[in-house]
PDB file of N, CA and C in Angstrom:
ATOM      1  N   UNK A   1     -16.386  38.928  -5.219  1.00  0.00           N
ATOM      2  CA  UNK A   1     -16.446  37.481  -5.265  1.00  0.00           C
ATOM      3  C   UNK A   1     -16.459  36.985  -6.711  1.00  0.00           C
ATOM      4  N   UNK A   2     -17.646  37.931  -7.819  1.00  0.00           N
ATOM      5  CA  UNK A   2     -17.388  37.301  -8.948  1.00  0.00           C
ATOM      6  C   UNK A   2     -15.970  37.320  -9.996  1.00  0.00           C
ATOM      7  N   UNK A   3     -15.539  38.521  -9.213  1.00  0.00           N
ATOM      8  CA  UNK A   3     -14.154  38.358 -10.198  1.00  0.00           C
ATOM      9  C   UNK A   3     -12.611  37.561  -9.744  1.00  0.00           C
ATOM     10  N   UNK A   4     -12.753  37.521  -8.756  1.00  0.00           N
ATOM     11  CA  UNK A   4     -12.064  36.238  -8.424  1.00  0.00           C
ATOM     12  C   UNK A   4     -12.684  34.753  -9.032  1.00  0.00           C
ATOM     13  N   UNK A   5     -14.014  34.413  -9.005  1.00  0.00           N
ATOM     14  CA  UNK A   5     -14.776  33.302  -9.521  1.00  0.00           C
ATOM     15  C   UNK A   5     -13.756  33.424 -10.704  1.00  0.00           C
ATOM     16  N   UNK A   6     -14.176  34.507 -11.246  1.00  0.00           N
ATOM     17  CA  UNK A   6     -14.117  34.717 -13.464  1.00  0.00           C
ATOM     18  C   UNK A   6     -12.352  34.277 -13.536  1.00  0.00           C
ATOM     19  N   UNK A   7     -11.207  34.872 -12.187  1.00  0.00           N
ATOM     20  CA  UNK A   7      -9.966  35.003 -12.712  1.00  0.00           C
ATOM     21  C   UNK A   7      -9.986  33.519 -12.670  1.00  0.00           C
ATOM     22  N   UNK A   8     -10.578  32.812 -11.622  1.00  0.00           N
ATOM     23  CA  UNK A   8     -10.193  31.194 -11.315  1.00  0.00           C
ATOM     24  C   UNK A   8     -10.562  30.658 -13.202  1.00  0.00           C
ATOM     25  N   UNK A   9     -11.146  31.123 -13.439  1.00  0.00           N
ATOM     26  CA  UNK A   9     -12.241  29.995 -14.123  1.00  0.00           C
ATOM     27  C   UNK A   9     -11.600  30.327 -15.517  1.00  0.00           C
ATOM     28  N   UNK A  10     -11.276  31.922 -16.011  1.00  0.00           N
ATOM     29  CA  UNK A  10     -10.345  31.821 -17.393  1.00  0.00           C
ATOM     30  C   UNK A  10      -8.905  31.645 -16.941  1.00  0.00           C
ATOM     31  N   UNK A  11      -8.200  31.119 -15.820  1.00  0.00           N
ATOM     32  CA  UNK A  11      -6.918  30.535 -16.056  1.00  0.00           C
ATOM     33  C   UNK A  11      -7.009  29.469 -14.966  1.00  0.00           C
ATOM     34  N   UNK A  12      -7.716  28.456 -15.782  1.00  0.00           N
ATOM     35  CA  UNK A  12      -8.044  27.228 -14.687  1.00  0.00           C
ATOM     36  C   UNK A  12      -6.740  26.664 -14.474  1.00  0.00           C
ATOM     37  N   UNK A  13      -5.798  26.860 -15.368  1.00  0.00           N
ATOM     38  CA  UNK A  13      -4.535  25.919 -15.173  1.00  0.00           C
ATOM     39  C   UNK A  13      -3.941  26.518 -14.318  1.00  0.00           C
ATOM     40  N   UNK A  14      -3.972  27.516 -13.729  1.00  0.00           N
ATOM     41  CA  UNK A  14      -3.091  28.457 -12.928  1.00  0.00           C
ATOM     42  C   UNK A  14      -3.714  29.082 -11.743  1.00  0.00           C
ATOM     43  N   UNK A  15      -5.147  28.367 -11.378  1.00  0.00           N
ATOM     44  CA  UNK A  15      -5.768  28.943 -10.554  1.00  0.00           C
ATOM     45  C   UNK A  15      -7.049  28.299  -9.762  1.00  0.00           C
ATOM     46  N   UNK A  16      -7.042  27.868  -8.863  1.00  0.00           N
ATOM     47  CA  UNK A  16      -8.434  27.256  -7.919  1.00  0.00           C
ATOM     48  C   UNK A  16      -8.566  28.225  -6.965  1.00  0.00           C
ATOM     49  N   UNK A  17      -9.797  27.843  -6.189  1.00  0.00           N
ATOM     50  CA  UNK A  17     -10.717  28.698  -4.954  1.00  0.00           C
ATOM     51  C   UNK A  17     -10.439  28.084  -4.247  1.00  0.00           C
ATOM     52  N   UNK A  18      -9.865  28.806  -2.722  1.00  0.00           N
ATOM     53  CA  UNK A  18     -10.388  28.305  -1.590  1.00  0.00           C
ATOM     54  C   UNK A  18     -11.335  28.840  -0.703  1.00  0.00           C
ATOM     55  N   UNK A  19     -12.792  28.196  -0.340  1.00  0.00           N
ATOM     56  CA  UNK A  19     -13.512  29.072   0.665  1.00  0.00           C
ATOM     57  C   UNK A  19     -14.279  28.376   1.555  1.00  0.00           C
ATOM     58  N   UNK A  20     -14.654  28.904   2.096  1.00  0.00           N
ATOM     59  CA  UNK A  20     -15.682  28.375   3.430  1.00  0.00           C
ATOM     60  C   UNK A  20     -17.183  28.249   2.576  1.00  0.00           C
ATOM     61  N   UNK A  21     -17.361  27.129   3.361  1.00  0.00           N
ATOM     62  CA  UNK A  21     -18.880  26.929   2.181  1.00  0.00           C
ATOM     63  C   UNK A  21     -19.689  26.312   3.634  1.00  0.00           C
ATOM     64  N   UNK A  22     -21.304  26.370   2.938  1.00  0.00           N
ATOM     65  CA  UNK A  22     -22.436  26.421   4.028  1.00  0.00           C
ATOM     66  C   UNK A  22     -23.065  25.464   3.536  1.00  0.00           C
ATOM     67  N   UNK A  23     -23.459  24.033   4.010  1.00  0.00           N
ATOM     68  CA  UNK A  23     -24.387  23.431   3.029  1.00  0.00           C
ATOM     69  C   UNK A  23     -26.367  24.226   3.523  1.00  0.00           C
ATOM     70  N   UNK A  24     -27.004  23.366   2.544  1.00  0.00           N
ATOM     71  CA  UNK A  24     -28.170  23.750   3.139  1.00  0.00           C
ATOM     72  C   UNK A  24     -28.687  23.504   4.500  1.00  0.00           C
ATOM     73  N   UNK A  25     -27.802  22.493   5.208  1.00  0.00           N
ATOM     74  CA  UNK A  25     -28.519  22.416   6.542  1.00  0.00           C
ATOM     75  C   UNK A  25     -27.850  23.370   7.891  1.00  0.00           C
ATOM     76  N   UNK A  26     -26.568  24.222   7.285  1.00  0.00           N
ATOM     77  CA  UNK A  26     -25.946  25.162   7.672  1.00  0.00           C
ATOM     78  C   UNK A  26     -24.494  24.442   8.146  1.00  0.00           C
ATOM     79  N   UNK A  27     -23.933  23.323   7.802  1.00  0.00           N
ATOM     80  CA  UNK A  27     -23.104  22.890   8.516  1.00  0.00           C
ATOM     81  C   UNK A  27     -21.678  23.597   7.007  1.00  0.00           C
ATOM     82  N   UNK A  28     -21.220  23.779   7.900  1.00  0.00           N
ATOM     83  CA  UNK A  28     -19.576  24.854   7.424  1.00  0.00           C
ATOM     84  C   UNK A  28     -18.669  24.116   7.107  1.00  0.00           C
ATOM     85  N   UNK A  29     -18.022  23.772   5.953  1.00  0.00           N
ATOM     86  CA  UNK A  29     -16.786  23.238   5.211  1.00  0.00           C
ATOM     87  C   UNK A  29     -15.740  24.014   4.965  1.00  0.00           C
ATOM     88  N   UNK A  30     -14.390  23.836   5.206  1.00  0.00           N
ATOM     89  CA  UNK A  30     -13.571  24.330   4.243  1.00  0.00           C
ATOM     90  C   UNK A  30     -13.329  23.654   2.670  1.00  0.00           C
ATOM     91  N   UNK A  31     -13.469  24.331   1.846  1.00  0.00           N
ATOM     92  CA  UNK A  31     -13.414  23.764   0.414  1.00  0.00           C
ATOM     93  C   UNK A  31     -11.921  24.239  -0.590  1.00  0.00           C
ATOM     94  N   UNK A  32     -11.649  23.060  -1.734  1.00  0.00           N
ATOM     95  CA  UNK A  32     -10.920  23.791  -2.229  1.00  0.00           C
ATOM     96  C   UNK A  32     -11.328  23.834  -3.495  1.00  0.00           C
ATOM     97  N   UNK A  33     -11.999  24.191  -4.601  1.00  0.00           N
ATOM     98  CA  UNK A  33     -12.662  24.312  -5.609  1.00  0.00           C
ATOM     99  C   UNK A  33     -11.933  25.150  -7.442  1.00  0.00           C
ATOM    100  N   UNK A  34     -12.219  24.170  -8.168  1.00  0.00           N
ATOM    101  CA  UNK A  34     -11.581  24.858  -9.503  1.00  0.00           C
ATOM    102  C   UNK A  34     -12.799  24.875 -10.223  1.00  0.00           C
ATOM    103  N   UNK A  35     -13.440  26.310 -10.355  1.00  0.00           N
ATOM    104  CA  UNK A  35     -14.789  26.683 -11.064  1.00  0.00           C
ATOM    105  C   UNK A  35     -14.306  26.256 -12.450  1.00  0.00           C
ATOM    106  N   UNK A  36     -16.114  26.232 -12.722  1.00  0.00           N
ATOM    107  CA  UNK A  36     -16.204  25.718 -13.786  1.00  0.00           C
ATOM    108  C   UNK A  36     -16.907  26.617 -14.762  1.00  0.00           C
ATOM    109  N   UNK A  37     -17.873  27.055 -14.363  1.00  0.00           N
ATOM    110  CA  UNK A  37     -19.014  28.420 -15.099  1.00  0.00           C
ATOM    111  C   UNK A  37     -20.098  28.620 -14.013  1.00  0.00           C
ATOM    112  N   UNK A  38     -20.278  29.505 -14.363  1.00  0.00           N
ATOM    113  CA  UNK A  38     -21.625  29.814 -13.691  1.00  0.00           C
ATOM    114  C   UNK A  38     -22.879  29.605 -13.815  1.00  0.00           C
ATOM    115  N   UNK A  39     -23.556  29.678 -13.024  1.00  0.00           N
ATOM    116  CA  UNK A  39     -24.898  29.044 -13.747  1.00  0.00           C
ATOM    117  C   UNK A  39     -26.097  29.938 -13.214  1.00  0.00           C
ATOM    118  N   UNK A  40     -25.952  30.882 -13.873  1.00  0.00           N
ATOM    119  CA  UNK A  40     -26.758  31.468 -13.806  1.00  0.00           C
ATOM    120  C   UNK A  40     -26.414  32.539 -12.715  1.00  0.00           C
ATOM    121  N   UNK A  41     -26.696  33.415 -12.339  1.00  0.00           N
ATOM    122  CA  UNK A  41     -26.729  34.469 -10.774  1.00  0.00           C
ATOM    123  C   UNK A  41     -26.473  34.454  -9.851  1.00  0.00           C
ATOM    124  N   UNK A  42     -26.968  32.798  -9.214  1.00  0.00           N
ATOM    125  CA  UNK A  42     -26.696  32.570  -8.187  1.00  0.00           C
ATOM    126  C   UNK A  42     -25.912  31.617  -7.659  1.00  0.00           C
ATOM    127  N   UNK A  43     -25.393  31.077  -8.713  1.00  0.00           N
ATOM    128  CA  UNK A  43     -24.388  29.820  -8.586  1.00  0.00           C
ATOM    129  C   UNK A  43     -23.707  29.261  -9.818  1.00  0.00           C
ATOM    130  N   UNK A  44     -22.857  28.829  -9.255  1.00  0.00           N
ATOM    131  CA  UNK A  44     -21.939  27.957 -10.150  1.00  0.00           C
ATOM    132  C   UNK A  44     -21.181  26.835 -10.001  1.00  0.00           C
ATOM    133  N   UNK A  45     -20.955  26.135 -11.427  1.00  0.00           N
ATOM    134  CA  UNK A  45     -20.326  24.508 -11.362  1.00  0.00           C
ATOM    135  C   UNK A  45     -18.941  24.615 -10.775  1.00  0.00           C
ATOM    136  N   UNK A  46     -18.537  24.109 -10.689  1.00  0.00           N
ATOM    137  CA  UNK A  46     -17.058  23.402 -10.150  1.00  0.00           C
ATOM    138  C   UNK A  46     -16.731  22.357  -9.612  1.00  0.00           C
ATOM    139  N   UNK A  47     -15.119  21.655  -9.990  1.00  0.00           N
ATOM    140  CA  UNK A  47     -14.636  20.600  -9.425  1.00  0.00           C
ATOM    141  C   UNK A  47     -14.489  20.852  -8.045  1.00  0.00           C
ATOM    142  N   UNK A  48     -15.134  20.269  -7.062  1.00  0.00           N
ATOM    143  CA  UNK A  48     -14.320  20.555  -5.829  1.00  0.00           C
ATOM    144  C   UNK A  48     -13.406  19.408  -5.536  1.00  0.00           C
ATOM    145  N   UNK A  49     -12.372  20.002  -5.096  1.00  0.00           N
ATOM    146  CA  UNK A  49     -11.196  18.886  -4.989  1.00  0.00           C
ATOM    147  C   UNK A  49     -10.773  18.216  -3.884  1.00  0.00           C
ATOM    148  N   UNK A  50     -12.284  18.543  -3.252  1.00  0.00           N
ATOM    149  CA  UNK A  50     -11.744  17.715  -1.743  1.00  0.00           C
ATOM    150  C   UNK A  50     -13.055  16.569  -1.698  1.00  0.00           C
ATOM    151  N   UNK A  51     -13.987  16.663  -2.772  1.00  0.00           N
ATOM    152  CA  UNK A  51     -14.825  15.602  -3.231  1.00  0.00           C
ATOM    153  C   UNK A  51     -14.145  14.681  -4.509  1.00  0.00           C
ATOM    154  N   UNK A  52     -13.632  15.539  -5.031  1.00  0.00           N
ATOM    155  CA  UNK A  52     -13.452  15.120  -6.338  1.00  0.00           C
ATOM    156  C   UNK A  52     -14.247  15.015  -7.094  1.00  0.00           C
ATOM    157  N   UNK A  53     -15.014  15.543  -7.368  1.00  0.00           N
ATOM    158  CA  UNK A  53     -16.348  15.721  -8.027  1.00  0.00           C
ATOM    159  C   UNK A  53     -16.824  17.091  -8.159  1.00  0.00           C
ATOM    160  N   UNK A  54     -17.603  16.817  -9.606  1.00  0.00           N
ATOM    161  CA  UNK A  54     -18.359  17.851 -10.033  1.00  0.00           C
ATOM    162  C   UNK A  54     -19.182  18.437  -8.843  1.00  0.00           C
ATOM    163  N   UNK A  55     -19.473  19.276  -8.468  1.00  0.00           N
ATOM    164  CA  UNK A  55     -20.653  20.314  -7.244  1.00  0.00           C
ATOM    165  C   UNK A  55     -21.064  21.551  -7.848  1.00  0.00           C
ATOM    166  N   UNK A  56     -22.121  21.808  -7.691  1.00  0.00           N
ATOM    167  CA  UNK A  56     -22.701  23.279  -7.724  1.00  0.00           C
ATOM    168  C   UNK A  56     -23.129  23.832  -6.361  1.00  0.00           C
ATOM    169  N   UNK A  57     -22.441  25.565  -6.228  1.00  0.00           N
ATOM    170  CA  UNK A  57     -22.111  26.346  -5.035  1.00  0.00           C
ATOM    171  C   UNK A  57     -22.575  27.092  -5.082  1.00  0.00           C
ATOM    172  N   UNK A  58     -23.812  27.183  -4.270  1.00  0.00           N
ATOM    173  CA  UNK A  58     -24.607  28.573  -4.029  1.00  0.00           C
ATOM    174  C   UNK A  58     -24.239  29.922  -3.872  1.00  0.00           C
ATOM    175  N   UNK A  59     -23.791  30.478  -3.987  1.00  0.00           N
ATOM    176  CA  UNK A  59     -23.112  31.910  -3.775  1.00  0.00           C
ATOM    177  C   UNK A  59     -22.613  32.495  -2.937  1.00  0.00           C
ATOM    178  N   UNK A  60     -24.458  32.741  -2.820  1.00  0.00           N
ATOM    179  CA  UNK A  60     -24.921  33.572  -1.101  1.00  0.00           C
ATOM    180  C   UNK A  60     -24.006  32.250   0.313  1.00  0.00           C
ATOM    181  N   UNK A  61     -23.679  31.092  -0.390  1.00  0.00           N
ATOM    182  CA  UNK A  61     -22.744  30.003   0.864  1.00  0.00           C
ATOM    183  C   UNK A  61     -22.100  30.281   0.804  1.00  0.00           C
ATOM    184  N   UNK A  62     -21.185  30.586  -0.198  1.00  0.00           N
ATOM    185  CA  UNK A  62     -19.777  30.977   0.190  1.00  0.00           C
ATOM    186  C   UNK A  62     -19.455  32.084   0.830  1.00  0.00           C
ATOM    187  N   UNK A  63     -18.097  32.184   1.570  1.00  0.00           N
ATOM    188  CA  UNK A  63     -17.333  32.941   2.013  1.00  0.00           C
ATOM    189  C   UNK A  63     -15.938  32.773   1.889  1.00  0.00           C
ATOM    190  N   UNK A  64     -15.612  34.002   2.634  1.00  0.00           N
ATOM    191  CA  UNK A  64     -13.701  34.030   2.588  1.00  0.00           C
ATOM    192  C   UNK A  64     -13.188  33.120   1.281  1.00  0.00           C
ATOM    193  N   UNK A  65     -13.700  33.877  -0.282  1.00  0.00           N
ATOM    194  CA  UNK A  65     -13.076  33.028  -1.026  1.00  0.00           C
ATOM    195  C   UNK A  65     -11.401  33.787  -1.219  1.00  0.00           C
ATOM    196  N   UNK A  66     -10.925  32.876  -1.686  1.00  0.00           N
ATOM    197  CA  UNK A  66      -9.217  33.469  -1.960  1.00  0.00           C
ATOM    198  C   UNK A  66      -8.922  32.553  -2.849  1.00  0.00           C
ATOM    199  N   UNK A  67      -8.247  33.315  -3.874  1.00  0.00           N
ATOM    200  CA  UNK A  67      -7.562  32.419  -5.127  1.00  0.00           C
ATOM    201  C   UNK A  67      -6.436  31.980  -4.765  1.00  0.00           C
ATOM    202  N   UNK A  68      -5.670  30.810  -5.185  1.00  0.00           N
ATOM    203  CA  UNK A  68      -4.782  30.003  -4.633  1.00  0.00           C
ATOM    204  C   UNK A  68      -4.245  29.785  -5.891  1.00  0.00           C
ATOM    205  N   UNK A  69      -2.584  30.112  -5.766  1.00  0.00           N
ATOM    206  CA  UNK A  69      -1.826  29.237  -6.658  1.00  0.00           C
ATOM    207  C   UNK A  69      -2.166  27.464  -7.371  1.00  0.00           C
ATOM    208  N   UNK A  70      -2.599  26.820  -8.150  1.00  0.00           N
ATOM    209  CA  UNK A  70      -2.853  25.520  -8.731  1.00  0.00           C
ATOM    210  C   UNK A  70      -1.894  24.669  -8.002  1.00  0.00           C
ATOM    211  N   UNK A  71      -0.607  25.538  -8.565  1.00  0.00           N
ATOM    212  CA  UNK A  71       0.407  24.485  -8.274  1.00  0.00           C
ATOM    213  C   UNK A  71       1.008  23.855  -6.295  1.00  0.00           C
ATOM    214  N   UNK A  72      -0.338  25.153  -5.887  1.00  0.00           N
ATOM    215  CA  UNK A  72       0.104  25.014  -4.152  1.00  0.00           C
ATOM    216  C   UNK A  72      -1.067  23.719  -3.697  1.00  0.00           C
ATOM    217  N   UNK A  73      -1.385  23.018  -4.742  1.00  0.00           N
ATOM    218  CA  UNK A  73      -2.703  22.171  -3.781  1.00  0.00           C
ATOM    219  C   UNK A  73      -2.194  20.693  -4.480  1.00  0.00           C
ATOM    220  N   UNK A  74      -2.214  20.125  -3.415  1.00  0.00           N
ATOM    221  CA  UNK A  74      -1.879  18.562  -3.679  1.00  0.00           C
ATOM    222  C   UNK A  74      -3.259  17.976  -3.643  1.00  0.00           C
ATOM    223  N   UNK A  75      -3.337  17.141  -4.791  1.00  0.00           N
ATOM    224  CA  UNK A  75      -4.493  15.891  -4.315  1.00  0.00           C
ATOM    225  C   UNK A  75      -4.576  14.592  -3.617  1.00  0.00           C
ATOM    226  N   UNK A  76      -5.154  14.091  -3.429  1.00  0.00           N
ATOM    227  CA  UNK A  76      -5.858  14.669  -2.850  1.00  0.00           C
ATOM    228  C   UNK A  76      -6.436  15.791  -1.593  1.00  0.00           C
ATOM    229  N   UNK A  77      -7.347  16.645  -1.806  1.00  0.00           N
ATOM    230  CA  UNK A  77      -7.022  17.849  -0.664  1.00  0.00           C
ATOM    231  C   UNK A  77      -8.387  17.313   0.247  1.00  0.00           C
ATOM    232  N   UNK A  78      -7.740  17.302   1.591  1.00  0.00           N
ATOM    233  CA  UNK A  78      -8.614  16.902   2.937  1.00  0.00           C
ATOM    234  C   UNK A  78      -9.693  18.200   2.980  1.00  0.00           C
ATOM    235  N   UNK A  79     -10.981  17.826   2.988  1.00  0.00           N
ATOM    236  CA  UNK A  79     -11.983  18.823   3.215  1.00  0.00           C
ATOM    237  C   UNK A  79     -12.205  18.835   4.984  1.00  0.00           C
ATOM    238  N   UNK A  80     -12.286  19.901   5.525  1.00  0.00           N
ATOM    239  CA  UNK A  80     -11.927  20.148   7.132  1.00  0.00           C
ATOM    240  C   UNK A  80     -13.497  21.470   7.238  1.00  0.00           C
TER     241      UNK A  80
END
């Protein structure tokens, strides 16, 4: 997981996340996310692009991340 995070994040121009994310009350998003750094161990910043906004992503929430071509995501992207 972290080295997919690291590839997104040193070629941001060429690279966002897509994954399944958990909020704290357990309800399940699909996300599409362009990290930002980490913060520390257990999480890290990123644009998510289906908020448009800055978010920080618990780790242990995510799943099924997969790196995605930049140029394959239109904005705005519908969060489902």
């Amino acid at each position: 997981m972290n080295q997919v995070l690291r590839k997104a994040m040193q070629r941001s121009d060429d690279y966002v996340i897509e994954m399944d994310y958990s909020d704290a009350q357990g309800n399940q998003t699909h996300r599409v996310v362009s990290p930002i750094r980490f913060m520390g161990s257990r999480r890290f910043l990123g644009l998510c692009l289906c908020r448009e906004q800055p978010r920080q992503f618990q780790l242990s929430r995510c799943k099924n991340l997969r790196l995605v071509p930049a140029d394959q995501i239109l904005m705005p992207v519908p969060m489902s």
